[in-house]
PDB file of N, CA and C in Angstrom:
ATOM      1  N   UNK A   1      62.232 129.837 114.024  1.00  0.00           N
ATOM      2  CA  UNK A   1      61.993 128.413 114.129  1.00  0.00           C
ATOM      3  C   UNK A   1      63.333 127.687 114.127  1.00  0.00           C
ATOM      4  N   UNK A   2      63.290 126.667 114.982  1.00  0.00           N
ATOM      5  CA  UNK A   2      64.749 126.017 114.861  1.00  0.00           C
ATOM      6  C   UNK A   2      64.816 125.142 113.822  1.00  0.00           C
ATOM      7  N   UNK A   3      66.378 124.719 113.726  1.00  0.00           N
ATOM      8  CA  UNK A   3      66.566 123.950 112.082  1.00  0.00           C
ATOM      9  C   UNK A   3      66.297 122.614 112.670  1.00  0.00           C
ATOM     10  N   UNK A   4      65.645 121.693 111.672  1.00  0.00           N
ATOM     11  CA  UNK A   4      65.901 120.704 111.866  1.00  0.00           C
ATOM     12  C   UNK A   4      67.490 119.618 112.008  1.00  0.00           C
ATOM     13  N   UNK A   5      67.513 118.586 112.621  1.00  0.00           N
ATOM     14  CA  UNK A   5      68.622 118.620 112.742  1.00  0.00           C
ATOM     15  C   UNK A   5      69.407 118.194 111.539  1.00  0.00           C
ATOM     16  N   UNK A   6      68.421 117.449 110.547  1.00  0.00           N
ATOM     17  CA  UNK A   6      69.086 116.885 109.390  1.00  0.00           C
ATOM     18  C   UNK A   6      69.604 118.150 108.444  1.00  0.00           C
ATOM     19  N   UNK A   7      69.129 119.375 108.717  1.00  0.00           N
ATOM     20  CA  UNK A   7      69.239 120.687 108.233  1.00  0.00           C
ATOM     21  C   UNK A   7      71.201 120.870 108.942  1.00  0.00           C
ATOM     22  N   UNK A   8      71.205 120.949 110.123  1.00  0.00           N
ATOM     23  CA  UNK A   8      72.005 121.426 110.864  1.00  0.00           C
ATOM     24  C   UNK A   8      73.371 120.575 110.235  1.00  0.00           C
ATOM     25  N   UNK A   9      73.056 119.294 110.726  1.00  0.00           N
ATOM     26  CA  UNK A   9      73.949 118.164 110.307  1.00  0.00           C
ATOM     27  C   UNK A   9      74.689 118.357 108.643  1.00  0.00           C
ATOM     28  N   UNK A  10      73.639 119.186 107.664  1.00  0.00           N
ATOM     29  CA  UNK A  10      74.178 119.373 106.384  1.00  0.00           C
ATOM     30  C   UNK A  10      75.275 120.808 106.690  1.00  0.00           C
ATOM     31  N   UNK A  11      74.977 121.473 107.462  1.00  0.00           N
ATOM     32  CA  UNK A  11      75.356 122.873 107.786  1.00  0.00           C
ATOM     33  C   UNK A  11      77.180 122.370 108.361  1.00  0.00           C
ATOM     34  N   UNK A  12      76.823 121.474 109.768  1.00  0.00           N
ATOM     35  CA  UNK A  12      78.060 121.084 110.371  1.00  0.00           C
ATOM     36  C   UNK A  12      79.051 120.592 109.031  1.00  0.00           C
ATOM     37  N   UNK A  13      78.724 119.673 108.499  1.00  0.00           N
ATOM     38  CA  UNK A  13      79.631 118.735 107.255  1.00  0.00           C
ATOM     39  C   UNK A  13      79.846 119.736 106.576  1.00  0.00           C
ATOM     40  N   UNK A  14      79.201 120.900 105.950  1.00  0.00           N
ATOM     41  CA  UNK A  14      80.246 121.871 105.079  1.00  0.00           C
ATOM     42  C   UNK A  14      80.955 123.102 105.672  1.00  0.00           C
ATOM     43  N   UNK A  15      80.737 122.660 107.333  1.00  0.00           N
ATOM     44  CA  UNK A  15      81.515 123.602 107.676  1.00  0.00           C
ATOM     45  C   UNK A  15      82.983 122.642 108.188  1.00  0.00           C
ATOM     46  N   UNK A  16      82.858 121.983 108.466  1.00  0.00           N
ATOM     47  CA  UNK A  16      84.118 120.831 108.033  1.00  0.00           C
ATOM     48  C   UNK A  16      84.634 120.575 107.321  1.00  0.00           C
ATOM     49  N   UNK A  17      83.731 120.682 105.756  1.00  0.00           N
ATOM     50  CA  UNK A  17      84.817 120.487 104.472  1.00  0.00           C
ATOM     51  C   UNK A  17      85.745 121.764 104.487  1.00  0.00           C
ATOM     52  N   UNK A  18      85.151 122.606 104.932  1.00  0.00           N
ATOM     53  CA  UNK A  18      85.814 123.755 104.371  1.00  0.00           C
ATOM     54  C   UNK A  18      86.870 123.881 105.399  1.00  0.00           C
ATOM     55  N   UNK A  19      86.756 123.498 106.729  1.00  0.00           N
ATOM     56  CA  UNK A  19      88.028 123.548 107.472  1.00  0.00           C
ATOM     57  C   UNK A  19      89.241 122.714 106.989  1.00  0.00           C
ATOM     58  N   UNK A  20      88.423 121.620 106.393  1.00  0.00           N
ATOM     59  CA  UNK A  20      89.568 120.417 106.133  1.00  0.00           C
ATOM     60  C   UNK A  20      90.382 121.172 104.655  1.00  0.00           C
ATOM     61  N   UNK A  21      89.925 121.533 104.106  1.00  0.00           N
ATOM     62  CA  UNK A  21      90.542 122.788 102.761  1.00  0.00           C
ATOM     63  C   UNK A  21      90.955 123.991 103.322  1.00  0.00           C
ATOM     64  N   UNK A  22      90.900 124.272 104.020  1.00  0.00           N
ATOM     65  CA  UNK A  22      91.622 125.180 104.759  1.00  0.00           C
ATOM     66  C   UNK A  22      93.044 124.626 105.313  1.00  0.00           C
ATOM     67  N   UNK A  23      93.114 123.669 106.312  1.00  0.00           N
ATOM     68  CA  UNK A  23      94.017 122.974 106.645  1.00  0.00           C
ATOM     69  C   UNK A  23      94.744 122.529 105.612  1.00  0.00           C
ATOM     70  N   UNK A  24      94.495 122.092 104.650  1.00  0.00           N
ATOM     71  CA  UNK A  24      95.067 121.562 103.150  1.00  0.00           C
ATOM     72  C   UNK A  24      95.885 122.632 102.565  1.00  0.00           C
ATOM     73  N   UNK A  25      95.259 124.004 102.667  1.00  0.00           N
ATOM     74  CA  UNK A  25      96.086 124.818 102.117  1.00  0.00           C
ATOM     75  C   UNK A  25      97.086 125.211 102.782  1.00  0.00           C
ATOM     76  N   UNK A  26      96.792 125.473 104.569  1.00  0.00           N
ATOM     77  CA  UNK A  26      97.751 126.141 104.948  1.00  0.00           C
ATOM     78  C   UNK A  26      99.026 124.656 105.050  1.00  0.00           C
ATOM     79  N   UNK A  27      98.621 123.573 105.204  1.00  0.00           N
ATOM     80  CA  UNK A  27     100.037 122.685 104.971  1.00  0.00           C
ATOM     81  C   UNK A  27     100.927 122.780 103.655  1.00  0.00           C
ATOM     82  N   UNK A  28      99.981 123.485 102.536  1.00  0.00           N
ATOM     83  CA  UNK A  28     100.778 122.982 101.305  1.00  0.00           C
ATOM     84  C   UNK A  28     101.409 124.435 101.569  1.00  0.00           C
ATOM     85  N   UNK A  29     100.946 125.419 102.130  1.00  0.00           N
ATOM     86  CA  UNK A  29     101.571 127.103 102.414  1.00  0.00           C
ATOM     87  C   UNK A  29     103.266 126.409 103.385  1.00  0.00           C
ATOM     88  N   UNK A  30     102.777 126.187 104.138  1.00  0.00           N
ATOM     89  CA  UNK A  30     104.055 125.533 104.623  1.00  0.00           C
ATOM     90  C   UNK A  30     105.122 124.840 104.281  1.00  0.00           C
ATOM     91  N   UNK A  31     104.618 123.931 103.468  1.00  0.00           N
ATOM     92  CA  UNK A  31     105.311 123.475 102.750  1.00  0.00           C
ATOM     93  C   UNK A  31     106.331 124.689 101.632  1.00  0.00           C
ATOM     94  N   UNK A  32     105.304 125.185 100.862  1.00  0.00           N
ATOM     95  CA  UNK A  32     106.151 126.260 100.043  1.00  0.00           C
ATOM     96  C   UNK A  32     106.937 126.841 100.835  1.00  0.00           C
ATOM     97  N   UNK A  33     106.554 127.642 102.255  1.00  0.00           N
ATOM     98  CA  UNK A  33     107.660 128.065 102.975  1.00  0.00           C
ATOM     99  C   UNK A  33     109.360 127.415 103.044  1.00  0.00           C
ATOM    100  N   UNK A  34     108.835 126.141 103.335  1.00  0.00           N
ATOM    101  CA  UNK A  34     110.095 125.434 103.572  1.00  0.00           C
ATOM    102  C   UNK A  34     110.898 125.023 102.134  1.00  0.00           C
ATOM    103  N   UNK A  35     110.131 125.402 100.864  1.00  0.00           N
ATOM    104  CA  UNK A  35     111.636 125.095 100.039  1.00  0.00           C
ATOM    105  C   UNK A  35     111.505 126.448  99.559  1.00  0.00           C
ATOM    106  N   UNK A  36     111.000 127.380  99.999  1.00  0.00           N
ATOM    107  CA  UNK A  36     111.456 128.399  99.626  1.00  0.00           C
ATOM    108  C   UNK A  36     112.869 129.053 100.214  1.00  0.00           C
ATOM    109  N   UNK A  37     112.612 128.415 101.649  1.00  0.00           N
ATOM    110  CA  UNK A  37     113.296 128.994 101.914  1.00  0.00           C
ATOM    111  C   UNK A  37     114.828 128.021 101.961  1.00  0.00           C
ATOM    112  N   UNK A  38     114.768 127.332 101.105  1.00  0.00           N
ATOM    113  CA  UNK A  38     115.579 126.282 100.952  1.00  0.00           C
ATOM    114  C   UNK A  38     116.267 125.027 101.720  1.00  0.00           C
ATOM    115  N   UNK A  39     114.520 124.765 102.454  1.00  0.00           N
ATOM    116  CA  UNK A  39     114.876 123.275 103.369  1.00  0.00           C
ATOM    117  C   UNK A  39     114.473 122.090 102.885  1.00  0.00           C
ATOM    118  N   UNK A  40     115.355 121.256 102.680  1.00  0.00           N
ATOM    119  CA  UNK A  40     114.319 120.339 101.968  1.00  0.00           C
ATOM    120  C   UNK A  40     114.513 118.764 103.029  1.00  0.00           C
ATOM    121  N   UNK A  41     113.421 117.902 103.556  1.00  0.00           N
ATOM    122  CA  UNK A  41     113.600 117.196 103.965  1.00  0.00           C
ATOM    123  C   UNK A  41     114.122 116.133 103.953  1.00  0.00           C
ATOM    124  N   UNK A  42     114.749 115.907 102.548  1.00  0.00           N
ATOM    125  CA  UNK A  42     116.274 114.939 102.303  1.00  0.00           C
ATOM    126  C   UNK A  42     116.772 115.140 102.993  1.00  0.00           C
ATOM    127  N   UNK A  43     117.987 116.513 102.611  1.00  0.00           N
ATOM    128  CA  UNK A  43     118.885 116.668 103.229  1.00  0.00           C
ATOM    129  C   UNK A  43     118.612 116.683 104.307  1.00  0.00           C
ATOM    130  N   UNK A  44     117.705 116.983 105.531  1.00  0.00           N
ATOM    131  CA  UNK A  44     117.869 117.177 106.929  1.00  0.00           C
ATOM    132  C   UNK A  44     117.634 116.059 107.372  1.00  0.00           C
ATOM    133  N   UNK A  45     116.877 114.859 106.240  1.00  0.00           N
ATOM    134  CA  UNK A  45     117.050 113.567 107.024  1.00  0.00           C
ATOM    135  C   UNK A  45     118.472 112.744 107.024  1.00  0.00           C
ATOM    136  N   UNK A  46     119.319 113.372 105.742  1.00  0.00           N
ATOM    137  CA  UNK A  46     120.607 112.960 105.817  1.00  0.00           C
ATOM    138  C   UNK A  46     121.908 113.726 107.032  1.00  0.00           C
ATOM    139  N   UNK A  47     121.201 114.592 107.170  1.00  0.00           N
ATOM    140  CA  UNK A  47     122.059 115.584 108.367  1.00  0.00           C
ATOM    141  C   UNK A  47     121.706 114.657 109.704  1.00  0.00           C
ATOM    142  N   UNK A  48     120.322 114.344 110.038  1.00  0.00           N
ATOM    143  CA  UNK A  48     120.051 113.836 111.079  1.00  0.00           C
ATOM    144  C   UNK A  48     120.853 112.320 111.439  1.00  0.00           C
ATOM    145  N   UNK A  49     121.239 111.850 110.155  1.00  0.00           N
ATOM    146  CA  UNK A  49     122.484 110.726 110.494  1.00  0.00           C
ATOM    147  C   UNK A  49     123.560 110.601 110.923  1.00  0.00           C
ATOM    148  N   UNK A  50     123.911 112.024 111.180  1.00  0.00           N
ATOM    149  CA  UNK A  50     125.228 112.472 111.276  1.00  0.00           C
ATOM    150  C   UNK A  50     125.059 112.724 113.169  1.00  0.00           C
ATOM    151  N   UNK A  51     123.617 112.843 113.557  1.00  0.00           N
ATOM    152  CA  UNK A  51     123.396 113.277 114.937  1.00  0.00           C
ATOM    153  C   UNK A  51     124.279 112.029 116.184  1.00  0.00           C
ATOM    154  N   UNK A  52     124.463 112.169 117.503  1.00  0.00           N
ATOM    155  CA  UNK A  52     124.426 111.165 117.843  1.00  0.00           C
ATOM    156  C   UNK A  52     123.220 110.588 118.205  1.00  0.00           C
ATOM    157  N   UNK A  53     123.369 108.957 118.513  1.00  0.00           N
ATOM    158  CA  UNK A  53     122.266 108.064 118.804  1.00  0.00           C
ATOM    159  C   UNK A  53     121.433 108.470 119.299  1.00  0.00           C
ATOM    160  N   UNK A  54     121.670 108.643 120.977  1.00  0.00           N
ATOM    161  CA  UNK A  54     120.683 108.947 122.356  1.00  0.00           C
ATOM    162  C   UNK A  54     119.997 110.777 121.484  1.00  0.00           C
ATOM    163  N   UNK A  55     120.467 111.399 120.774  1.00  0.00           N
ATOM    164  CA  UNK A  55     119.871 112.525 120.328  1.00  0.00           C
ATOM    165  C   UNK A  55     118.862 112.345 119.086  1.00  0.00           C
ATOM    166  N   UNK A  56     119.141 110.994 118.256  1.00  0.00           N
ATOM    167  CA  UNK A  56     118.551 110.983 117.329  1.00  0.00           C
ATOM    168  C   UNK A  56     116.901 110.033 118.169  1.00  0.00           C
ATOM    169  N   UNK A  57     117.183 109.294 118.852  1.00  0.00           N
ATOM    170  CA  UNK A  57     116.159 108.697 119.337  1.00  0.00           C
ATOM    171  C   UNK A  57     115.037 109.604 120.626  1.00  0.00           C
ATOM    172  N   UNK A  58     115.557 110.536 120.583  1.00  0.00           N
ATOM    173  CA  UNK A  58     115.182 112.124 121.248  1.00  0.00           C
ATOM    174  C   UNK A  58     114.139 112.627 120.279  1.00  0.00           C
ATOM    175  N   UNK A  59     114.782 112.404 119.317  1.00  0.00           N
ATOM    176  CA  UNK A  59     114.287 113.146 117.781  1.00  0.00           C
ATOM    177  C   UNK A  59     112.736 112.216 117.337  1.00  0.00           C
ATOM    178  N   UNK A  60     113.351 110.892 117.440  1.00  0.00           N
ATOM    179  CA  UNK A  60     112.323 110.127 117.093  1.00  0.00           C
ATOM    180  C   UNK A  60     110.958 109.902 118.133  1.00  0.00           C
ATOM    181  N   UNK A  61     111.407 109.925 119.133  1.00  0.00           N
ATOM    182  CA  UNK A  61     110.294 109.554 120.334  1.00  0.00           C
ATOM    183  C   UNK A  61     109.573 110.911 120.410  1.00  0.00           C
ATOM    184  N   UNK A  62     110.014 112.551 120.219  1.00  0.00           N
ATOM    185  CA  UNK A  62     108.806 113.450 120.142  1.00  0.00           C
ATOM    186  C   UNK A  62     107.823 113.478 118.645  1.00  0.00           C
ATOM    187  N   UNK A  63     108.657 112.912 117.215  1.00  0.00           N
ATOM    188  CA  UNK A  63     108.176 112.626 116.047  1.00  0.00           C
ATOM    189  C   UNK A  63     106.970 111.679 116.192  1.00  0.00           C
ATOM    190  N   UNK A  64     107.240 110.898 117.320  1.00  0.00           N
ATOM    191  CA  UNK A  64     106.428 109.435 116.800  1.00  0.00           C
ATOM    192  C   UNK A  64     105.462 109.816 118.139  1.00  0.00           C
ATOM    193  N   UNK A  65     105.472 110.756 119.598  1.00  0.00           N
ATOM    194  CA  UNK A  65     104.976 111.386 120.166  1.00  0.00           C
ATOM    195  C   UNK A  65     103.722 112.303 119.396  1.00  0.00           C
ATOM    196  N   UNK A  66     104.131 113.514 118.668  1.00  0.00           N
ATOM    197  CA  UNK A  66     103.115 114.233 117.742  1.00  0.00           C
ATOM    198  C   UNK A  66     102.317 113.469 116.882  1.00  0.00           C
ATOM    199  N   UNK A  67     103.038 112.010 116.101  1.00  0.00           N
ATOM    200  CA  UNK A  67     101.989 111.297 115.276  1.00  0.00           C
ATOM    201  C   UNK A  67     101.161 110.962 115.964  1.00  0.00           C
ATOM    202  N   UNK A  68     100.828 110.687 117.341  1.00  0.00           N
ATOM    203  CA  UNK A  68     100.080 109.737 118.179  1.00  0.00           C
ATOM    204  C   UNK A  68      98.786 111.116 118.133  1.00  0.00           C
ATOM    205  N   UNK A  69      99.377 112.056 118.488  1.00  0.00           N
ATOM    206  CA  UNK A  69      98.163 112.638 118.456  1.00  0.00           C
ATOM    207  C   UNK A  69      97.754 113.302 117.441  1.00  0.00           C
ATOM    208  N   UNK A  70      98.321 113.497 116.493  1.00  0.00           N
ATOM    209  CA  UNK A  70      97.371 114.130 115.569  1.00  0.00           C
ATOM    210  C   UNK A  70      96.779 113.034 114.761  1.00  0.00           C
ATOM    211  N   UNK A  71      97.057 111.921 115.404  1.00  0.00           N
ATOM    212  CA  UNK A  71      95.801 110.916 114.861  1.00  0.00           C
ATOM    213  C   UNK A  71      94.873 110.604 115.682  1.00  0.00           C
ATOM    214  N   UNK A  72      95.236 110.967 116.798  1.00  0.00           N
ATOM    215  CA  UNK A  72      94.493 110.677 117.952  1.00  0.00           C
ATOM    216  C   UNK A  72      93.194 111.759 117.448  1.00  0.00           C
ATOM    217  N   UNK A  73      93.672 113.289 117.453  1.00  0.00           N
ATOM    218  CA  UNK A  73      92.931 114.268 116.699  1.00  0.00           C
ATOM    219  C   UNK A  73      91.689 113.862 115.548  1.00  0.00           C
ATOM    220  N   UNK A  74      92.699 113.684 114.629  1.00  0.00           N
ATOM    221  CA  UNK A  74      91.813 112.740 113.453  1.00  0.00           C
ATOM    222  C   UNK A  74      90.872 112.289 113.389  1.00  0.00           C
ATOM    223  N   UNK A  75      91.398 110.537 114.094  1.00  0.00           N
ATOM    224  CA  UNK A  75      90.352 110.077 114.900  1.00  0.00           C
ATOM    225  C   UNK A  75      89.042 110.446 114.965  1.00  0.00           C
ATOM    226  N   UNK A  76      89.166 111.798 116.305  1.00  0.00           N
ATOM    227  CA  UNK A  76      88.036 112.297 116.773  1.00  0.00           C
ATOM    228  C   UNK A  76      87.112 113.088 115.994  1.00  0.00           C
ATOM    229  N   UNK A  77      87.848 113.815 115.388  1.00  0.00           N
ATOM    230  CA  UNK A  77      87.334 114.812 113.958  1.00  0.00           C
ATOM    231  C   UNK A  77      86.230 113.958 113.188  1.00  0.00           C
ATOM    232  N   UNK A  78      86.752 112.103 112.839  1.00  0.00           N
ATOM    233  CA  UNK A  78      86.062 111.558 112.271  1.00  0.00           C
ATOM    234  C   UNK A  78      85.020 111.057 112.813  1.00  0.00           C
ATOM    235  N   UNK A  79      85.149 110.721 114.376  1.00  0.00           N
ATOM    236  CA  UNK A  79      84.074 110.591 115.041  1.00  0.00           C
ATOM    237  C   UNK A  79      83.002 111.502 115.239  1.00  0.00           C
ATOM    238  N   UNK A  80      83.289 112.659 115.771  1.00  0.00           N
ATOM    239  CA  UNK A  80      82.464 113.515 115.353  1.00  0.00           C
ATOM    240  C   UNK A  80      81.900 114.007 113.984  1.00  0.00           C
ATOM    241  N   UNK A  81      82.612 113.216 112.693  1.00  0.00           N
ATOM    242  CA  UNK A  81      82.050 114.146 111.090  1.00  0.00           C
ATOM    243  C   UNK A  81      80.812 112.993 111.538  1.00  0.00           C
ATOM    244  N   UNK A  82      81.262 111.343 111.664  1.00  0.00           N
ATOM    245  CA  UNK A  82      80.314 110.360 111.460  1.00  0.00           C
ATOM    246  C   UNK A  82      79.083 110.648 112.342  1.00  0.00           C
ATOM    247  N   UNK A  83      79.150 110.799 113.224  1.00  0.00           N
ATOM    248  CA  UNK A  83      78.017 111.639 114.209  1.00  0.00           C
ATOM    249  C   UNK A  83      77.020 112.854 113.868  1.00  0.00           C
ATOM    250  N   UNK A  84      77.834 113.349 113.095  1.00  0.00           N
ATOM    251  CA  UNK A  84      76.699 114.812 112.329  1.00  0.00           C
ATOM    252  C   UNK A  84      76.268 113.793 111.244  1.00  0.00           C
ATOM    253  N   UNK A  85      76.455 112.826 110.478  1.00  0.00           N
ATOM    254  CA  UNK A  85      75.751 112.347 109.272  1.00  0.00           C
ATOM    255  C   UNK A  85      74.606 111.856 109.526  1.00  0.00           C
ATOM    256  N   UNK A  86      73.477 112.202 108.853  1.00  0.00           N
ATOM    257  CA  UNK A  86      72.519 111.268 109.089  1.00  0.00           C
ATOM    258  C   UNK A  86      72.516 109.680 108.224  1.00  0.00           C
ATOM    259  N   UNK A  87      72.147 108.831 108.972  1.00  0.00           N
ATOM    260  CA  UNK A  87      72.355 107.434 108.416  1.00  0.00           C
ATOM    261  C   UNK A  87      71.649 107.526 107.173  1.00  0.00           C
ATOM    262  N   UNK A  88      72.159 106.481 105.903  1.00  0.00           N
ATOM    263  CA  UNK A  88      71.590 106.584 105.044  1.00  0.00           C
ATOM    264  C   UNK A  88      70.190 105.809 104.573  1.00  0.00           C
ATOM    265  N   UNK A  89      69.884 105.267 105.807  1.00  0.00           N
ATOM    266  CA  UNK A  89      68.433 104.240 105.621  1.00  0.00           C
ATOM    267  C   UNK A  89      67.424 105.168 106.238  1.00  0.00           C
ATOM    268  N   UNK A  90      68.064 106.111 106.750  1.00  0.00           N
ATOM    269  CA  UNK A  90      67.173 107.672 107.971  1.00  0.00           C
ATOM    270  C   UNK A  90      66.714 109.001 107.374  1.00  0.00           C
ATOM    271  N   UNK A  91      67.468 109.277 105.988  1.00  0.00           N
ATOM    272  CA  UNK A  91      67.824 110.322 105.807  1.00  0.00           C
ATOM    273  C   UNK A  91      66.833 111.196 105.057  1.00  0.00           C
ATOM    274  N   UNK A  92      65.519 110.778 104.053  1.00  0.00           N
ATOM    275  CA  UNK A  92      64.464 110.686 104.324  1.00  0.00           C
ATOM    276  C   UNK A  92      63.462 111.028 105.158  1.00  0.00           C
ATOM    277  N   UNK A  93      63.588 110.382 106.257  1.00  0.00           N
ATOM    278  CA  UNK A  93      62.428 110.052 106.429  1.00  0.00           C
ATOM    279  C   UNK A  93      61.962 111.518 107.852  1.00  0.00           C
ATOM    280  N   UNK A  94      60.908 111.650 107.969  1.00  0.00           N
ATOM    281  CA  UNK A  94      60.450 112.540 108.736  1.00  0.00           C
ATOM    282  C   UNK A  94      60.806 112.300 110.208  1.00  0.00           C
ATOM    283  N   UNK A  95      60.903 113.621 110.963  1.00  0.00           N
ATOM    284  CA  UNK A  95      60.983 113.268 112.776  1.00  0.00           C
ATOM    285  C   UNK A  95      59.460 113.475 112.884  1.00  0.00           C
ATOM    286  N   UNK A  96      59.052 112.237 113.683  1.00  0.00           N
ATOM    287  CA  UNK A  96      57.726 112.181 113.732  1.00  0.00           C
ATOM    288  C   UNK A  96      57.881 111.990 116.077  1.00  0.00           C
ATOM    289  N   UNK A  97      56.819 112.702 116.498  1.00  0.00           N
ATOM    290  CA  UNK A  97      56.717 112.775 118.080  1.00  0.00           C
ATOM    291  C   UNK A  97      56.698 111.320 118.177  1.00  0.00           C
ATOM    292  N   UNK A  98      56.627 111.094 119.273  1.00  0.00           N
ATOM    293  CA  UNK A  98      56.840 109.316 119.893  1.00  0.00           C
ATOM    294  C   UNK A  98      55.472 109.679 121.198  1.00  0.00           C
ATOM    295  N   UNK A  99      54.684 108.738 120.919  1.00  0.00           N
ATOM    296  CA  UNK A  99      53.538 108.829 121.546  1.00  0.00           C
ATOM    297  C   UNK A  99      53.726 107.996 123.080  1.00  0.00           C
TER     298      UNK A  99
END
């Protein structure tokens, strides 16, 4: 028998939390990488002053390039979590046929 969808919709959202904790870990994994291995983003933002101009604004336009989309990403992630939710005045109530 197939799931209902308010069934499914609970299924999708914890399979999202758990990606989004997943993602959580592997950034904070990364993170440990990088002062492990002794980078720390002070100093390389103080090194990056030392760059010239036309290279540092190189630097900045693919930085501010990647933010665009991984919010752009985001975004969508959230559009789609809000889309699996069932509304909360709905959530209740039975799928009944439409005559």
């Amino acid at each position: 028998m197939a799931k209902q969808p308010e069934e499914r919709a609970v299924e999708i959202m914890a399979e999202m939390d758990a990606l989004i904790r997943s993602c959580e870990q592997q950034i904070e994994q990364g993170r440990e990488f990088y002062r492990a291995s002794g980078i720390d983003p002070e100093v390389l933002s103080a090194a990056a002053q030392n760059l010239p101009e036309n290279r540092r604004r190189e630097i900045q336009e693919a930085v501010d390039r990647d933010m665009r989309e991984i919010e752009e990403e985001v975004r969508q992630a959230k559009l789609a979590a809000d889309h699996g939710r069932p509304s909360s005045g709905k959530a209740g109530r039975k799928m009944r046929p439409m005559i």
